[in-house]
PDB file of N, CA and C in Angstrom:
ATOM      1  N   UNK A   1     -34.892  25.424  -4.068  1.00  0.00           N
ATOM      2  CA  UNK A   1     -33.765  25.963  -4.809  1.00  0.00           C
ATOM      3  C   UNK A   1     -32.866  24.808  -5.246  1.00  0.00           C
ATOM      4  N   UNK A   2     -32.712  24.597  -6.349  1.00  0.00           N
ATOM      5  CA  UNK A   2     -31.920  23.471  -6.707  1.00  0.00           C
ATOM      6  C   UNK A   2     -30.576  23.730  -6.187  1.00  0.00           C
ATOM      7  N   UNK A   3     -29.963  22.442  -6.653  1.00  0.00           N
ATOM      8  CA  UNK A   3     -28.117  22.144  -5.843  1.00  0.00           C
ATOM      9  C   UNK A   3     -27.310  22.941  -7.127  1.00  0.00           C
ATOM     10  N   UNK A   4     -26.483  23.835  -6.933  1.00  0.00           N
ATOM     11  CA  UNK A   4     -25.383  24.160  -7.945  1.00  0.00           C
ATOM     12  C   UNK A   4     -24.485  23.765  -7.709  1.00  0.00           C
ATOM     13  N   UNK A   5     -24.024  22.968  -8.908  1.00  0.00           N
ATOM     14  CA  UNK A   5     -22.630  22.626  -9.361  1.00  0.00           C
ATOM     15  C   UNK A   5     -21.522  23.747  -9.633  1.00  0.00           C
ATOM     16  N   UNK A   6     -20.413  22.918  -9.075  1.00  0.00           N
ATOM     17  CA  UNK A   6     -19.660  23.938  -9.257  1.00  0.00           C
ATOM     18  C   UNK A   6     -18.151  22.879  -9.987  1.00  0.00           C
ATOM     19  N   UNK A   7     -18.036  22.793 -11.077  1.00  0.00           N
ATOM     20  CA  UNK A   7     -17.035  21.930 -11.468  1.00  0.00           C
ATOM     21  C   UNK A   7     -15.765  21.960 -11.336  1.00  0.00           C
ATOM     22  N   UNK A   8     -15.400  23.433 -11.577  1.00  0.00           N
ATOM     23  CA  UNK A   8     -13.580  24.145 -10.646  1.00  0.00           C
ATOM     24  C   UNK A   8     -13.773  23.730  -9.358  1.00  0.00           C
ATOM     25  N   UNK A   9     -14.050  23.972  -8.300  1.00  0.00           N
ATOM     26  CA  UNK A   9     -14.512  23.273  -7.372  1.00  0.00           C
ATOM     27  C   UNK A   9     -14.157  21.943  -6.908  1.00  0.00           C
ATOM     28  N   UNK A  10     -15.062  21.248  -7.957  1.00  0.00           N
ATOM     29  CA  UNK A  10     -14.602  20.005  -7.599  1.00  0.00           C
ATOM     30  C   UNK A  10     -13.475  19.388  -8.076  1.00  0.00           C
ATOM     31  N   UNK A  11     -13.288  19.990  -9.374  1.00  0.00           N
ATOM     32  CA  UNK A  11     -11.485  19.440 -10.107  1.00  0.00           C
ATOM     33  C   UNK A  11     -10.725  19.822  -9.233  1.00  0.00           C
ATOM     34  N   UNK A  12     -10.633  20.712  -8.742  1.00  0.00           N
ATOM     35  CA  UNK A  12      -9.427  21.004  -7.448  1.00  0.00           C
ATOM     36  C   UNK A  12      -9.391  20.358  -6.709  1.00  0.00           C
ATOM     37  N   UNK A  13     -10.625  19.848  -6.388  1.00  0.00           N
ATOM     38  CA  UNK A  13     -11.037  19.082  -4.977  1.00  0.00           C
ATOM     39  C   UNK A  13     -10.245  17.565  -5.183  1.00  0.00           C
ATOM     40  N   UNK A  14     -10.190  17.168  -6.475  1.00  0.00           N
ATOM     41  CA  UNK A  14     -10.139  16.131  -6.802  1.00  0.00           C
ATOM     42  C   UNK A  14      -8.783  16.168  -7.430  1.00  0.00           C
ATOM     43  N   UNK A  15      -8.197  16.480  -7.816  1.00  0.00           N
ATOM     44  CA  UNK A  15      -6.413  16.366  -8.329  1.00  0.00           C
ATOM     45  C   UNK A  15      -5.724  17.028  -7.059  1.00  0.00           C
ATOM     46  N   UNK A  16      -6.250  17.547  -5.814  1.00  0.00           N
ATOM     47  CA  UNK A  16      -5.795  18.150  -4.849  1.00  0.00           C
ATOM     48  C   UNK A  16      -5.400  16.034  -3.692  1.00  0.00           C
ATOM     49  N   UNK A  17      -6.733  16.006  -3.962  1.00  0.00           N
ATOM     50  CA  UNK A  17      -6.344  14.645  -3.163  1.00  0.00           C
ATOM     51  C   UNK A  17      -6.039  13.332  -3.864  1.00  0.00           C
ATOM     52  N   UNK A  18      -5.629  13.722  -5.645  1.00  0.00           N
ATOM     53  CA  UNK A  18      -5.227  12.536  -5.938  1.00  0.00           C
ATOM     54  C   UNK A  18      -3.715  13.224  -5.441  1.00  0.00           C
ATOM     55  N   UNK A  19      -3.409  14.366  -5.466  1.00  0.00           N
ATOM     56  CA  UNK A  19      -1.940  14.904  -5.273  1.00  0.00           C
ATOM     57  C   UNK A  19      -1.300  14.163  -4.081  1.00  0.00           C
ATOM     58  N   UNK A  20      -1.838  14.419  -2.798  1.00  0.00           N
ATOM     59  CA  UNK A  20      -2.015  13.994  -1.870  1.00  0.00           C
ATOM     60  C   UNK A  20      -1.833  12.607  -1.376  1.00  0.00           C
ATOM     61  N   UNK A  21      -2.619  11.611  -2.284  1.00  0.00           N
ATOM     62  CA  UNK A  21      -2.309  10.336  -2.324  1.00  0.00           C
ATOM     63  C   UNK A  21      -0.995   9.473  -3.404  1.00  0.00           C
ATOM     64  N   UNK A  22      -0.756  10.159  -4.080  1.00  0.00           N
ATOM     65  CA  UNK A  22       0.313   9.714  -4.512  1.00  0.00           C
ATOM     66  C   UNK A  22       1.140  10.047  -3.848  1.00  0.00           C
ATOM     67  N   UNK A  23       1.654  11.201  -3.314  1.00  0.00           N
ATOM     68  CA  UNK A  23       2.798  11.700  -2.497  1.00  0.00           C
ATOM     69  C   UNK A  23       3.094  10.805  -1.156  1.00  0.00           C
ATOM     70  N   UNK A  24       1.953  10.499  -0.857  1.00  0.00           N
ATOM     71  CA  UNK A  24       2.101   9.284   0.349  1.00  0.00           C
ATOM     72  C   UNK A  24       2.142   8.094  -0.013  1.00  0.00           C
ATOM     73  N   UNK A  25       2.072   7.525  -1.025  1.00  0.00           N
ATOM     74  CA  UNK A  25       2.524   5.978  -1.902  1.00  0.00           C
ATOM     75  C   UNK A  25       3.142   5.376  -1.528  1.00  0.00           C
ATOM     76  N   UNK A  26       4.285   6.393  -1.705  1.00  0.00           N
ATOM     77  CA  UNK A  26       5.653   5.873  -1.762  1.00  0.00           C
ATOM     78  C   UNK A  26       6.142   5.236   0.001  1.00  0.00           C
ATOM     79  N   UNK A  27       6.113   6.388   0.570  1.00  0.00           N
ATOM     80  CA  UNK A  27       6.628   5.517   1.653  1.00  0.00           C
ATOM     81  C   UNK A  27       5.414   4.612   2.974  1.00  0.00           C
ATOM     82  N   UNK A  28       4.304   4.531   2.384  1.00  0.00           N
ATOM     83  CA  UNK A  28       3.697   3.515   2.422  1.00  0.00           C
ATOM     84  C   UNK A  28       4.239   2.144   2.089  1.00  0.00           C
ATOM     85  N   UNK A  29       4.656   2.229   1.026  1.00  0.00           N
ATOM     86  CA  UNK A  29       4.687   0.927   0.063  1.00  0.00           C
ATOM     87  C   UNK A  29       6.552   0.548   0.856  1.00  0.00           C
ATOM     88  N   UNK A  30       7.047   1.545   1.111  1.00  0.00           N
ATOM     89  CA  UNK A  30       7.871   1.021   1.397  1.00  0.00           C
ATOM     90  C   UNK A  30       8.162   0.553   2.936  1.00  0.00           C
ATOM     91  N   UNK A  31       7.046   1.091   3.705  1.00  0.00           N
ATOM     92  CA  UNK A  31       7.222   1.081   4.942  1.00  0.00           C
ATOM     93  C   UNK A  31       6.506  -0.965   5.148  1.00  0.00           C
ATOM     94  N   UNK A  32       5.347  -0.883   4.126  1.00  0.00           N
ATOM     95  CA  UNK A  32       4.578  -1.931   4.244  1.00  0.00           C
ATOM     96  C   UNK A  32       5.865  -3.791   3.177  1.00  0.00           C
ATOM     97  N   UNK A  33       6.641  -3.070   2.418  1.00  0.00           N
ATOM     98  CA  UNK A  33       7.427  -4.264   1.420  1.00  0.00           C
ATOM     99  C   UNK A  33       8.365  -4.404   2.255  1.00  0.00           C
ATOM    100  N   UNK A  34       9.067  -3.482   3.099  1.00  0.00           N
ATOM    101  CA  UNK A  34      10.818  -3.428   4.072  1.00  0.00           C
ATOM    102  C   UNK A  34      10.152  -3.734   5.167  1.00  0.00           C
ATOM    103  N   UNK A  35       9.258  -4.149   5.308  1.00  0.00           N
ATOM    104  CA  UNK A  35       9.269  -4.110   7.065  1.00  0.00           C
ATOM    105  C   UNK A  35      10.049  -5.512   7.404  1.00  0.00           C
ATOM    106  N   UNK A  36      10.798  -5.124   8.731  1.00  0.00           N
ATOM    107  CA  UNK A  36      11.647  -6.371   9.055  1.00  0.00           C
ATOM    108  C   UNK A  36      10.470  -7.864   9.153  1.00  0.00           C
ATOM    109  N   UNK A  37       9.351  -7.271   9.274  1.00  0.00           N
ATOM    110  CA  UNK A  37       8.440  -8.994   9.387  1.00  0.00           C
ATOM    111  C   UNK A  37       8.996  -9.842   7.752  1.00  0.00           C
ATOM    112  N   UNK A  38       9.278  -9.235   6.773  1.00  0.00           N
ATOM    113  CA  UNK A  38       9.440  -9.974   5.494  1.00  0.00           C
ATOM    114  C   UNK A  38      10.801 -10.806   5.474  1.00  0.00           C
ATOM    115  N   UNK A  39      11.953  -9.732   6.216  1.00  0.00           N
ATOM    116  CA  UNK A  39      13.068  -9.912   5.766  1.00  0.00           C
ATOM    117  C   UNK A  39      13.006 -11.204   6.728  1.00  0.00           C
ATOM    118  N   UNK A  40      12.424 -11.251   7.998  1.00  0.00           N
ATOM    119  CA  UNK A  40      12.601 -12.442   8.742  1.00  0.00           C
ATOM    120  C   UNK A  40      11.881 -13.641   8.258  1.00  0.00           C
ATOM    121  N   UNK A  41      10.962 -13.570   7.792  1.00  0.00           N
ATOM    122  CA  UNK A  41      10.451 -14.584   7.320  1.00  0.00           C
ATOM    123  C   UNK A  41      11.075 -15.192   5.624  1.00  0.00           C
ATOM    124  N   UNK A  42      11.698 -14.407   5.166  1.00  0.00           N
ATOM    125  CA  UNK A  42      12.462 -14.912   3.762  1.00  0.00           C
ATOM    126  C   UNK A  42      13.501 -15.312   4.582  1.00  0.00           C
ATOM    127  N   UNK A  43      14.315 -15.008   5.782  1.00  0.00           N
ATOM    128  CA  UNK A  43      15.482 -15.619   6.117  1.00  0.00           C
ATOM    129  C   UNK A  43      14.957 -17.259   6.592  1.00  0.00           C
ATOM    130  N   UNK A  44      13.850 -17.040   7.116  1.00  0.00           N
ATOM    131  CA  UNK A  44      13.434 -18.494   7.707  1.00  0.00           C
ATOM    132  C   UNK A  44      13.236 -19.432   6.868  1.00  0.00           C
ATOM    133  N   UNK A  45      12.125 -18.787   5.162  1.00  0.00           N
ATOM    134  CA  UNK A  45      12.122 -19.853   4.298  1.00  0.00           C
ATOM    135  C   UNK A  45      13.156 -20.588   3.698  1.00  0.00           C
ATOM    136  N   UNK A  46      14.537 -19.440   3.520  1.00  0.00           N
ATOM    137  CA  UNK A  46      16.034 -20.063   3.153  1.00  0.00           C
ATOM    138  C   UNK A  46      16.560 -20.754   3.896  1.00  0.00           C
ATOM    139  N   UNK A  47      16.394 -20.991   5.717  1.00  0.00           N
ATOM    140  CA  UNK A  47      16.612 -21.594   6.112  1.00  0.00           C
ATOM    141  C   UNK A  47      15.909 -23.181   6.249  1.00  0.00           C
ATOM    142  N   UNK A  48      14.927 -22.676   6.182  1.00  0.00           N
ATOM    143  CA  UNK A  48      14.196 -23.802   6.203  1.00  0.00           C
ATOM    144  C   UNK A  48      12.841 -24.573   5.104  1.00  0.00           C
ATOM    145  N   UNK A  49      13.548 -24.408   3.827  1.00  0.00           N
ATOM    146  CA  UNK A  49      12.278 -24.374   3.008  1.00  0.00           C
ATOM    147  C   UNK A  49      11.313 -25.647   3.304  1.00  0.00           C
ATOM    148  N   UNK A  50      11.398 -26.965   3.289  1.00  0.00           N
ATOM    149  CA  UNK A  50      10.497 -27.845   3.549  1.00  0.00           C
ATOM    150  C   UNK A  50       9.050 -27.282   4.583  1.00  0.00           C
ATOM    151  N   UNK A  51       9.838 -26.674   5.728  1.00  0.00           N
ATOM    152  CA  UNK A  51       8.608 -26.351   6.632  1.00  0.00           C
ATOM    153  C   UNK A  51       7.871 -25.335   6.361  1.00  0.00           C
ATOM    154  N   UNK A  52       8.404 -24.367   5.268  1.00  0.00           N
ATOM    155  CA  UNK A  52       7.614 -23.435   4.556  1.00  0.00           C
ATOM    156  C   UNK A  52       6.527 -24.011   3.440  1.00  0.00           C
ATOM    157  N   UNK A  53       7.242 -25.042   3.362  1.00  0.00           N
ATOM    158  CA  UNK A  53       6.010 -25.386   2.042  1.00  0.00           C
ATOM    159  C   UNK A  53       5.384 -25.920   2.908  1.00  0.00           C
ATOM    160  N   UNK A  54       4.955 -26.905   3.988  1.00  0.00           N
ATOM    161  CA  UNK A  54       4.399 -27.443   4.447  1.00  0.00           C
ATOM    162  C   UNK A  54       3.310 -26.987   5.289  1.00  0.00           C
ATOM    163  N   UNK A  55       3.684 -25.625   5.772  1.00  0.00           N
ATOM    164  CA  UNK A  55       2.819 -24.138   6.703  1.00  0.00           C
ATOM    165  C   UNK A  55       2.324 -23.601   5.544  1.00  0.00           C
ATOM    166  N   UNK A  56       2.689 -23.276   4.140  1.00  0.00           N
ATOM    167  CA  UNK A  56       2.018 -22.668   3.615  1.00  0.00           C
ATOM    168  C   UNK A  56       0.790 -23.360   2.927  1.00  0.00           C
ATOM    169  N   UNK A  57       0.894 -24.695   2.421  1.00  0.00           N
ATOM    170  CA  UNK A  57      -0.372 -24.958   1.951  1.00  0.00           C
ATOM    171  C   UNK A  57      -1.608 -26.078   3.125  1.00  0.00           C
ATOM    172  N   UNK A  58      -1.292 -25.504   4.364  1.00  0.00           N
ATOM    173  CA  UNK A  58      -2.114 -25.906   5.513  1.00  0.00           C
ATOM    174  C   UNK A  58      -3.181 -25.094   5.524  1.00  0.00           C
TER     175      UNK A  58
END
């Protein structure tokens, strides 16, 4: 018996979990750009830029 397609089906299936993934984007992106690891390490490069350039291209 062959496989039936079912294309409603799958469009739902599929704008259901692009829905899904955009709605969680956001505070992904913000959980991953704000995290205090950045803010400490931009305070360190202002404090200390020479040793930043010097760690970064090691």
């Amino acid at each position: 018996m062959p496989h039936r397609t079912r294309p409603m089906t799958a469009l739902l299936l599929f704008t259901g979990l692009n829905v899904i993934l955009v709605s969680t984007i956001t505070p992904v992106y913000d959980f991953v750009c704000f995290h205090p690891y950045w803010e400490r390490r931009r305070e360190q490069r202002r404090q200390n830029p020479e040793a930043a350039l010097t760690k970064g291209s090691a």
